[in-house]
C-alpha atoms as a PDB file:
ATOM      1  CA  UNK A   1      73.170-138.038   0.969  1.00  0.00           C
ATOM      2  CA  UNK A   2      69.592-137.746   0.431  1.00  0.00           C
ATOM      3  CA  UNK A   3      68.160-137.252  -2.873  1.00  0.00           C
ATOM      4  CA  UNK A   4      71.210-134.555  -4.290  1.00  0.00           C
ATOM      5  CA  UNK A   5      69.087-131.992  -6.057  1.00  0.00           C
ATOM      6  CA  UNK A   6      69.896-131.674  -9.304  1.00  0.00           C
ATOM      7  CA  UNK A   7      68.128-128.532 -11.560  1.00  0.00           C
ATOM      8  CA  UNK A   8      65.149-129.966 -13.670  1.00  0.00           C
ATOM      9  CA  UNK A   9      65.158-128.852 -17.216  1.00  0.00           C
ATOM     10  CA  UNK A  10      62.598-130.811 -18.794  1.00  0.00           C
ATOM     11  CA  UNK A  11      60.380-130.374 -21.598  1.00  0.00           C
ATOM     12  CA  UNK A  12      58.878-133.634 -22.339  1.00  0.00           C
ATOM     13  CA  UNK A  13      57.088-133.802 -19.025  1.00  0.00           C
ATOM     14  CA  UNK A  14      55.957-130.766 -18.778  1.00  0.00           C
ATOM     15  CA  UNK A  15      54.631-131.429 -22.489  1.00  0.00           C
ATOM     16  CA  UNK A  16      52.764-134.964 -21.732  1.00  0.00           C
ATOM     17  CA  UNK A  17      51.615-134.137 -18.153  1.00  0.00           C
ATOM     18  CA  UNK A  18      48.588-132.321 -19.431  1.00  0.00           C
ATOM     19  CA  UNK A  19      47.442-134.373 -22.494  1.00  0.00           C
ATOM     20  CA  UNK A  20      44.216-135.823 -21.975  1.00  0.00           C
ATOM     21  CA  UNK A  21      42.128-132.559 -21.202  1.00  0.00           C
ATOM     22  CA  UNK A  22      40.625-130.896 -24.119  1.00  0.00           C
ATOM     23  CA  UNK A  23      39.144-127.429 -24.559  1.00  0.00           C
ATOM     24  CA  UNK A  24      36.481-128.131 -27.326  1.00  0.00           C
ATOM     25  CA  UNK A  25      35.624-124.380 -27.613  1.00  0.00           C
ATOM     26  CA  UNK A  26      39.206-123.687 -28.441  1.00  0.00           C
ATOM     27  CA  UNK A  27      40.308-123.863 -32.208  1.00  0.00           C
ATOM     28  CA  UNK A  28      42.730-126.367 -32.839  1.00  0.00           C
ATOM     29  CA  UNK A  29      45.550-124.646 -35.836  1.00  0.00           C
ATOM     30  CA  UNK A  30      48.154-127.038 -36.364  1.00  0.00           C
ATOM     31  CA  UNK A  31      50.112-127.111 -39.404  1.00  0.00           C
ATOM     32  CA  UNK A  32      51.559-129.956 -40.550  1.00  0.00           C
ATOM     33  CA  UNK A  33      54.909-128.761 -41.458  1.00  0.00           C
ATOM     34  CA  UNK A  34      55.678-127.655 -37.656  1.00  0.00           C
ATOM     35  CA  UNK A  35      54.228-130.930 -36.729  1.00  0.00           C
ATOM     36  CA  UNK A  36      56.618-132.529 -39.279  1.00  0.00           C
ATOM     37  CA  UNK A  37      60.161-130.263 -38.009  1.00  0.00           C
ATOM     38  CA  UNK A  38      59.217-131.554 -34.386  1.00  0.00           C
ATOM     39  CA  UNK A  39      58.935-135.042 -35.898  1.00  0.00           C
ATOM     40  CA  UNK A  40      62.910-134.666 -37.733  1.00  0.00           C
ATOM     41  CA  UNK A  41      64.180-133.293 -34.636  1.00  0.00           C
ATOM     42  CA  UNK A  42      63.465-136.218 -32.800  1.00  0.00           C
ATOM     43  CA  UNK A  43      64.491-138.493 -35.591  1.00  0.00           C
ATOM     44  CA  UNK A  44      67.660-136.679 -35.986  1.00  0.00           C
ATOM     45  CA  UNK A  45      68.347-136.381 -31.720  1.00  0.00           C
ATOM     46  CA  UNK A  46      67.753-140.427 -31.893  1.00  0.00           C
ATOM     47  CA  UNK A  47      70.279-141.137 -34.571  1.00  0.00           C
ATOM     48  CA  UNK A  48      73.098-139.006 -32.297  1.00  0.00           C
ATOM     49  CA  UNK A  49      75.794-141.615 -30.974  1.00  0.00           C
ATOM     50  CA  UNK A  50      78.054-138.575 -29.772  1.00  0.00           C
ATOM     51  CA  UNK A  51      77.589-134.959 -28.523  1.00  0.00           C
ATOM     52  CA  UNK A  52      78.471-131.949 -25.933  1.00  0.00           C
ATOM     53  CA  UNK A  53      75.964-129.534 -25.181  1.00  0.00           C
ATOM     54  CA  UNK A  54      75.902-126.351 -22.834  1.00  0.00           C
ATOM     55  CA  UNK A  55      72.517-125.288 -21.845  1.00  0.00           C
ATOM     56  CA  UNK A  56      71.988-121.332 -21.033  1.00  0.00           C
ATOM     57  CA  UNK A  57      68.550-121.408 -18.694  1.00  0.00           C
ATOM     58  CA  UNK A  58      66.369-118.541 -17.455  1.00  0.00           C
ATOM     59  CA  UNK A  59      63.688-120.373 -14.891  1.00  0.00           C
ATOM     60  CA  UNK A  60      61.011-118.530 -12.978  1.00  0.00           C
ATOM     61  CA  UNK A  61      59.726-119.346  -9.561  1.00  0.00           C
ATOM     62  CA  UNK A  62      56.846-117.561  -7.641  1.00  0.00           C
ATOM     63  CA  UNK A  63      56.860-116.701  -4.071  1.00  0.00           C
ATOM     64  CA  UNK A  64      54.574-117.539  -1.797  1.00  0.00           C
ATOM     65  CA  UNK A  65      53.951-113.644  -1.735  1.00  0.00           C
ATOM     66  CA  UNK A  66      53.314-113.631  -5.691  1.00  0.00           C
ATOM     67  CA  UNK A  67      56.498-111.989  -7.026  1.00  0.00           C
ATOM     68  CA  UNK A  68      58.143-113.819  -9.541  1.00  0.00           C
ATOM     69  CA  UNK A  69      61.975-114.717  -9.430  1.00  0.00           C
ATOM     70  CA  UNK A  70      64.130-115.475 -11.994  1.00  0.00           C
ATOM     71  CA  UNK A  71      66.929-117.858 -11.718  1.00  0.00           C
ATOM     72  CA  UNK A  72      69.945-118.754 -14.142  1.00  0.00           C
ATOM     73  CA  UNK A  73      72.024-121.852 -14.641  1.00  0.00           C
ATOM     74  CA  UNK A  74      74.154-123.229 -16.882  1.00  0.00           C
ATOM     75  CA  UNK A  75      74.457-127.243 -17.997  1.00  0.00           C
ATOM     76  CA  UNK A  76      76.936-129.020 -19.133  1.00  0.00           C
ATOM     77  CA  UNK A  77      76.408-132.357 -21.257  1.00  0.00           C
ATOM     78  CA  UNK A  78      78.692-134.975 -22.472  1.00  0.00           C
ATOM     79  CA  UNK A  79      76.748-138.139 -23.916  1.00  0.00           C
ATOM     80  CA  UNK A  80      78.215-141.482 -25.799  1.00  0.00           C
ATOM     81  CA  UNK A  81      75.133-143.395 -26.605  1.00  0.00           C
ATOM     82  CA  UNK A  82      74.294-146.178 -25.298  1.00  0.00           C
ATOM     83  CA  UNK A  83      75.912-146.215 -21.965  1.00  0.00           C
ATOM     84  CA  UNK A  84      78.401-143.121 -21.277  1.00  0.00           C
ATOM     85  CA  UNK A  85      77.100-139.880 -19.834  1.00  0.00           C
ATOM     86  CA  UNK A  86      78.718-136.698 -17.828  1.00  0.00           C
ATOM     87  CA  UNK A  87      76.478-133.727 -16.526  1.00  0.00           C
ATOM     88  CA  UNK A  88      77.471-130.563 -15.128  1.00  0.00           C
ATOM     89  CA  UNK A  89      74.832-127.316 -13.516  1.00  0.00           C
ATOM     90  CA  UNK A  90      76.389-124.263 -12.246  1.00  0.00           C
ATOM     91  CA  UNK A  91      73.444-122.630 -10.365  1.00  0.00           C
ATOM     92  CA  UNK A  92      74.213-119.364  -8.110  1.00  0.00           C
ATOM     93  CA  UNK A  93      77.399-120.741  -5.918  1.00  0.00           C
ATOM     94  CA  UNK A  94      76.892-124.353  -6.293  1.00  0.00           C
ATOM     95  CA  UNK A  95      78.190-126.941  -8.507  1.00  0.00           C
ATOM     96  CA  UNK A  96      76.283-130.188  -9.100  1.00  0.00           C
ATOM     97  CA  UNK A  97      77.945-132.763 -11.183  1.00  0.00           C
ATOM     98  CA  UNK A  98      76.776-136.715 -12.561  1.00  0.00           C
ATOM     99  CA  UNK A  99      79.484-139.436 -13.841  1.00  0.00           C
ATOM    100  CA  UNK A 100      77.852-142.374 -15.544  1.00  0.00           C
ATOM    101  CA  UNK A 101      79.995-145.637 -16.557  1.00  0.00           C
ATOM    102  CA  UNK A 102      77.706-147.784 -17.746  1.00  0.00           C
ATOM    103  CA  UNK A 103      78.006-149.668 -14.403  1.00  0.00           C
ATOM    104  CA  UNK A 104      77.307-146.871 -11.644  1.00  0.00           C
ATOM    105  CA  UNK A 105      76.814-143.528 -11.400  1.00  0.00           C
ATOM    106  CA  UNK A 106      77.940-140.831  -8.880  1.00  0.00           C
ATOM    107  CA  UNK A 107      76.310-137.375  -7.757  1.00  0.00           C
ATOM    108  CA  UNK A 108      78.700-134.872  -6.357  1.00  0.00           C
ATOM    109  CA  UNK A 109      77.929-130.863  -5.381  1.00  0.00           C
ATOM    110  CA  UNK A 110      80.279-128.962  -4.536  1.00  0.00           C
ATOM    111  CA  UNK A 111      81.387-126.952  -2.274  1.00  0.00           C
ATOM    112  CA  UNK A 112      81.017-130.105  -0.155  1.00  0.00           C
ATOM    113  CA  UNK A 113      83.043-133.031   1.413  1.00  0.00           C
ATOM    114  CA  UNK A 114      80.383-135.658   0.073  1.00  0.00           C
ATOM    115  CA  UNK A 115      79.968-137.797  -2.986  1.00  0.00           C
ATOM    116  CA  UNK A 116      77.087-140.299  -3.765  1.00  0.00           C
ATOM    117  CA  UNK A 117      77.160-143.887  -5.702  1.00  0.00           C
ATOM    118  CA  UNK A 118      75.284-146.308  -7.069  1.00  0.00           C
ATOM    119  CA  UNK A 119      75.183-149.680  -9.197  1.00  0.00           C
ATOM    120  CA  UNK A 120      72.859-148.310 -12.184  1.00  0.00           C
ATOM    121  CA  UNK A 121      71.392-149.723 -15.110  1.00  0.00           C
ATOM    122  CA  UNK A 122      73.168-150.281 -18.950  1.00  0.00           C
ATOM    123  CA  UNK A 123      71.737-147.730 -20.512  1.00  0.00           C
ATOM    124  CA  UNK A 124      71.241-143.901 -20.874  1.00  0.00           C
ATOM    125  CA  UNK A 125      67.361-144.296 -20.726  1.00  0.00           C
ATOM    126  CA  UNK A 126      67.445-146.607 -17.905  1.00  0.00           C
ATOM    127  CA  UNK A 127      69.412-144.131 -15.697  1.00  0.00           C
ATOM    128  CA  UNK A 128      67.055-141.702 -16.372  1.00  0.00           C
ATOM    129  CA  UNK A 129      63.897-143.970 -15.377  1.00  0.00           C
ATOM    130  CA  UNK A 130      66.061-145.317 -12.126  1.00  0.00           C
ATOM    131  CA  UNK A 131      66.780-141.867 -10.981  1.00  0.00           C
ATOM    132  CA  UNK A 132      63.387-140.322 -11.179  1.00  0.00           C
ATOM    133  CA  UNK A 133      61.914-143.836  -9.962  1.00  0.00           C
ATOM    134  CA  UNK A 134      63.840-144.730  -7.256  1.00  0.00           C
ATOM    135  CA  UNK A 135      65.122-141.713  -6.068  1.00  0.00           C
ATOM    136  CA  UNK A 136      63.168-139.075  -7.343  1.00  0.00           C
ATOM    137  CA  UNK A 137      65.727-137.183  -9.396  1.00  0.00           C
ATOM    138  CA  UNK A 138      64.743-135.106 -12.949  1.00  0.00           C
ATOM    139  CA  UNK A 139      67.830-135.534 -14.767  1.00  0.00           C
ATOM    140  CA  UNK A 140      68.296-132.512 -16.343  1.00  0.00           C
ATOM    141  CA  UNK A 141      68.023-132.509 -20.154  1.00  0.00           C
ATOM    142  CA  UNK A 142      66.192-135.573 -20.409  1.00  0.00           C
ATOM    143  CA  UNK A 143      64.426-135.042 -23.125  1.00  0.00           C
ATOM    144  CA  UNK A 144      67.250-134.807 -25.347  1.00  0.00           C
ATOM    145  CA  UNK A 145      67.431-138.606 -24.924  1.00  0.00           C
ATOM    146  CA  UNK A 146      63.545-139.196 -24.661  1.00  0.00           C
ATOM    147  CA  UNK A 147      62.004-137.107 -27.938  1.00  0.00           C
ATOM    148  CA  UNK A 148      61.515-139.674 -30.972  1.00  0.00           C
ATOM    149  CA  UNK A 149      59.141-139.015 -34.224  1.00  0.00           C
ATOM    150  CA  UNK A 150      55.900-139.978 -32.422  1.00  0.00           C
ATOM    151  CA  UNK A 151      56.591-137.660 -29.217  1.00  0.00           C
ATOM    152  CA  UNK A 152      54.888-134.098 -31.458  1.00  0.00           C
ATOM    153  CA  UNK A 153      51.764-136.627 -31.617  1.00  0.00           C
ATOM    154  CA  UNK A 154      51.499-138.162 -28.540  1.00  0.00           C
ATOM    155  CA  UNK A 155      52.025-134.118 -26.817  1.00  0.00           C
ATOM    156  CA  UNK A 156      47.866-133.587 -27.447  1.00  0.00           C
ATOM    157  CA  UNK A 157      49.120-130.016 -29.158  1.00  0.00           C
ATOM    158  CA  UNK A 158      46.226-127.813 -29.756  1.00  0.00           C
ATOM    159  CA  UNK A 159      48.156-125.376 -32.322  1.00  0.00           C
ATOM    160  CA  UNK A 160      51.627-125.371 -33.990  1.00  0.00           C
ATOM    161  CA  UNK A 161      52.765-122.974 -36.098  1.00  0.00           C
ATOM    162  CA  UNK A 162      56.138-121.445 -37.881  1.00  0.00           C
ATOM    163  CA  UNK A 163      56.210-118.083 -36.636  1.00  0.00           C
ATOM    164  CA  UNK A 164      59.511-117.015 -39.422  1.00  0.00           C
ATOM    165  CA  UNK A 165      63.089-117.417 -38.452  1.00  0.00           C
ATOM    166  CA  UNK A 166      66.290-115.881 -36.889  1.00  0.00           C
ATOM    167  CA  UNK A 167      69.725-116.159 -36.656  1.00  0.00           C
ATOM    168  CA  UNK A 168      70.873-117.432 -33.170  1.00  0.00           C
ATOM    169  CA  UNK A 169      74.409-118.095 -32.271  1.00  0.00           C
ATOM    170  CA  UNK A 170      75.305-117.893 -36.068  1.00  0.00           C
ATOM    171  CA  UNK A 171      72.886-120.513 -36.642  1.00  0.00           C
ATOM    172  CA  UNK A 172      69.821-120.058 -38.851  1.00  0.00           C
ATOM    173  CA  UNK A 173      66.964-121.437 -37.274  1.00  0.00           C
ATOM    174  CA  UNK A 174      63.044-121.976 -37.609  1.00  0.00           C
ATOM    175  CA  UNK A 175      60.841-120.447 -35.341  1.00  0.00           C
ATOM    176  CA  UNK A 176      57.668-122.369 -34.063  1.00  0.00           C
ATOM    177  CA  UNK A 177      54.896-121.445 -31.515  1.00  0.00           C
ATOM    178  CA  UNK A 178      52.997-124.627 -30.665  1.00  0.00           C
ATOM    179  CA  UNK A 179      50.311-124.464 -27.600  1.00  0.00           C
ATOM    180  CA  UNK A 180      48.900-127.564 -25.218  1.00  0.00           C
ATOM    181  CA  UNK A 181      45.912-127.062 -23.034  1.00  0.00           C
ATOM    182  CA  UNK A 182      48.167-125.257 -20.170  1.00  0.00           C
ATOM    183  CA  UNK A 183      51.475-124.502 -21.897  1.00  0.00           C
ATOM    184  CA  UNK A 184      52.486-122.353 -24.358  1.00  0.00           C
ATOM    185  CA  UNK A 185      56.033-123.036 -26.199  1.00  0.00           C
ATOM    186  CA  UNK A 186      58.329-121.966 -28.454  1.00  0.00           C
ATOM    187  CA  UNK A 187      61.118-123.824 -30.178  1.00  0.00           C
ATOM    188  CA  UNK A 188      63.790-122.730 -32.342  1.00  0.00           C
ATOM    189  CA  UNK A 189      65.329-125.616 -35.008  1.00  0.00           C
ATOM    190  CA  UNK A 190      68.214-125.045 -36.708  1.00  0.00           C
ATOM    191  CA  UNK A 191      67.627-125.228 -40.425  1.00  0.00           C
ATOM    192  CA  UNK A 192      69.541-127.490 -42.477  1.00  0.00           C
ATOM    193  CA  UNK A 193      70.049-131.364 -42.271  1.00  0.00           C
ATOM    194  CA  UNK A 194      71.394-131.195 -38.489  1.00  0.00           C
ATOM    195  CA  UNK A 195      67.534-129.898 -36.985  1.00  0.00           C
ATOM    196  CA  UNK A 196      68.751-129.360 -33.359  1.00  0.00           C
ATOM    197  CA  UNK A 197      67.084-127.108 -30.972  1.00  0.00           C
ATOM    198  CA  UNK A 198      68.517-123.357 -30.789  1.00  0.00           C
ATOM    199  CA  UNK A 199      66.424-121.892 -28.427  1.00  0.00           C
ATOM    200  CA  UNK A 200      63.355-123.122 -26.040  1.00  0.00           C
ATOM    201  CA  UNK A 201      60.593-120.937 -24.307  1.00  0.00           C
ATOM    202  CA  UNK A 202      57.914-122.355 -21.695  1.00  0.00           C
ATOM    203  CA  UNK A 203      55.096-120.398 -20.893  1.00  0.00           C
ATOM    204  CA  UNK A 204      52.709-121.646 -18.187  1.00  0.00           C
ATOM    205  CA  UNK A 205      49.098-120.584 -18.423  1.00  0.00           C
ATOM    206  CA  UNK A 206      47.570-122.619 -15.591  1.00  0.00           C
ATOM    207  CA  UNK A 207      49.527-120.411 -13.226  1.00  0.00           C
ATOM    208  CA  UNK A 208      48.328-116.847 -12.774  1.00  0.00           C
ATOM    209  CA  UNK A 209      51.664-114.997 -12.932  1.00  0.00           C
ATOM    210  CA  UNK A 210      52.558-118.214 -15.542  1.00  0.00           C
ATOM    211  CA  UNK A 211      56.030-118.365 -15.140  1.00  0.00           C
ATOM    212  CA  UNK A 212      58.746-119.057 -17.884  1.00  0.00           C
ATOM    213  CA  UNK A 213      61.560-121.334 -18.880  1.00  0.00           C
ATOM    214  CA  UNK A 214      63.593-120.486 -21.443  1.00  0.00           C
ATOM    215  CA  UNK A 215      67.088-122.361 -22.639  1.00  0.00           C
ATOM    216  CA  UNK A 216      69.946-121.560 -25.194  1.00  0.00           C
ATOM    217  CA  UNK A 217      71.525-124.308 -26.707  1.00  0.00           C
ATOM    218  CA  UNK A 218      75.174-124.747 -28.243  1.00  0.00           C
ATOM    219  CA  UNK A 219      75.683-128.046 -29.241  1.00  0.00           C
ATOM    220  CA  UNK A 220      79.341-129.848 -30.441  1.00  0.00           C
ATOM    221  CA  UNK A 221      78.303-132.850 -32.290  1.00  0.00           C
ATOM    222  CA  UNK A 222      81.851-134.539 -32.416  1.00  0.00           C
ATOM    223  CA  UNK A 223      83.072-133.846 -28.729  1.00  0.00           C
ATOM    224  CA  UNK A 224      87.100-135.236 -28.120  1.00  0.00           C
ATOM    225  CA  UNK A 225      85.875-138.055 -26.279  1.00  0.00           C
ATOM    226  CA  UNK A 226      88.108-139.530 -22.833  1.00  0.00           C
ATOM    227  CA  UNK A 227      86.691-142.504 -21.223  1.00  0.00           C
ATOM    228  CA  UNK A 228      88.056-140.718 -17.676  1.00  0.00           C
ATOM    229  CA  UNK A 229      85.325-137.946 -18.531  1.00  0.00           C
ATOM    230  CA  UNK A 230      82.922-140.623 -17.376  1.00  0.00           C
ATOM    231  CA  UNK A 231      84.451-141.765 -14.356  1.00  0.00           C
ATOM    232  CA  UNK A 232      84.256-139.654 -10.950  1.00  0.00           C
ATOM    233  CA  UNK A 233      87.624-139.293  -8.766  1.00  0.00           C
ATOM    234  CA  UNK A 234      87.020-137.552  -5.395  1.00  0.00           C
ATOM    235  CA  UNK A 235      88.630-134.546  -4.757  1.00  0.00           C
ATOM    236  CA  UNK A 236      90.891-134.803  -1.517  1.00  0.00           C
ATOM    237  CA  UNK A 237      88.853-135.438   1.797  1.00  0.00           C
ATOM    238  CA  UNK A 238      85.657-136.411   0.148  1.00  0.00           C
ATOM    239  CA  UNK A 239      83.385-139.076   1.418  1.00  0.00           C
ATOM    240  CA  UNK A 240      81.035-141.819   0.106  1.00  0.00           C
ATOM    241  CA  UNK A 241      77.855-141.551   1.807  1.00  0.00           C
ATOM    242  CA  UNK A 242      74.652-143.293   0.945  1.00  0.00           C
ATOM    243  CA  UNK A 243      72.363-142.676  -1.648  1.00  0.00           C
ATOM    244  CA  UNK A 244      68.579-142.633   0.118  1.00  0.00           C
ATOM    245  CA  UNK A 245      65.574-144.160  -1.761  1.00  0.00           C
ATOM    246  CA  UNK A 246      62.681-141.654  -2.341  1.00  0.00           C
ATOM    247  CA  UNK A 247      60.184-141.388   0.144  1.00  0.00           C
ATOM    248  CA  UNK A 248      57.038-143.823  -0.306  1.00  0.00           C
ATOM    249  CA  UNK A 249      59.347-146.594  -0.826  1.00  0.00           C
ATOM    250  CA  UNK A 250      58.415-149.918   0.631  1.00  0.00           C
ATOM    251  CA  UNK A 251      61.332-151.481   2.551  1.00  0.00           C
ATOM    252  CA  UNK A 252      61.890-154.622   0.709  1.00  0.00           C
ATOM    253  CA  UNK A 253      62.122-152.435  -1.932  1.00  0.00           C
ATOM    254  CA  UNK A 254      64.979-150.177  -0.826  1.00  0.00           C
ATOM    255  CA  UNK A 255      68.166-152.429  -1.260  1.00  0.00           C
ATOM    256  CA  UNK A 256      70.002-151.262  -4.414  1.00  0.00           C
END
């Protein structure tokens, strides 16, 4: 099985990939109070030991012919910090699923026959390094795992700003508009002493058509907990096949 796809939904690299260029005739407006609410979401995310999340996402691609497409999918999230993680994306007809142990994880998609394993790392983090590393795989939701306090400072954001707020989902939630070099984005944090994300917009600007990605969070932050939702059993008929290595590899480097 060579390099399962799995749907990126990632924030945090899209945020850091373009820090480093500045636009010096562009007026930098950042207030500190949107700078802080990033900075308390990403305290608060950190001191999570426990949570379910389903992820509603809009993503747009462009054809080679310049239309833009819009694609849905929905993700499913389990997570017991440090070492205990299940991820589900329905995207069109296809079902991609992740099981991690602590001791090895397994990719599965089905429809299909064939299932994927491999010895992995003791930690949430670490999985997410390995797969990207070694087998070039964008875990989706990372960056529910990677934001911290410093991650608003290290971004290089050119503007941040609260915009008002809104009630999404029953929850009432803050409404920023923050802007990098390339990237615009929006974030929605609920208000309150739980500061999770409600809502997420991406705007690309060094695109012409700049596509979007936007996401709708629900989050349960005391999920019923079974450690069988970590562990994969194949459906009847299904096969292990080999995990392959990302291309650019070196040999000696390709033995799990």
């Amino acid at each position: 099985m060579s390099n399962m796809p799995i749907v990126r939904n990632t924030l945090l690299g899209l945020l850091l990939a373009v820090t480093g260029q500045i636009h010096a005739a562009e007026p930098v407006t950042i207030e500190p109070a949107a700078v802080q609410a990033l900075e308390r979401m990403g305290s608060y995310l950190r001191s999570l030991k426990q949570f379910a999340v389903e992820a509603r996402s809009q993503t747009d691609q462009v054809l080679d012919n310049g239309q833009t497409i819009e694609f849905r999918h929905t993700t499913h999230l389990l997570a017991e910090q440090p070492d205990k993680l299940q991820i589900s994306i329905d995207n069109q007809d296809l079902h991609r699923s992740l099981f991690y142990n602590g001791k090895t994880f397994t990719l599965y998609q089905s429809p299909g026959t064939y299932y994927a394993r491999a010895p992995a790392p003791a930690t949430i983090n670490a999985l997410i390094d390995q797969l990207h590393d070694r087998y070039a795989i964008e875990l989706p939701l990372a960056d529910l795992f990677r934001w911290n306090a410093d991650t608003a400072k290290q971004a290089g954001l050119r503007s941040a700003l609260l915009i008002g707020s809104d009630t999404l989902d029953g929850q009432r939630c803050d409404h920023y508009a923050l802007r990098q070099d390339d990237i615009d984005w929006q974030v929605w944090l609920r208000q309150g002493e739980q500061p999770l994300p409600c809502r997420l917009i991406i705007s690309r600007r060094d695109i012409p058509e700049q596509p979007r990605h936007s996401v709708d969070f629900s989050w349960q932050l005391n999920p019923p907990l079974n450690p069988k939702s970590f562990e994969f059993v194949p459906p009847a008929g299904a096969q292990e096949v080999p995990l392959q290595w990302a291309t650019g590899q070196s040999g000696a480097e390709q033995q799990p």
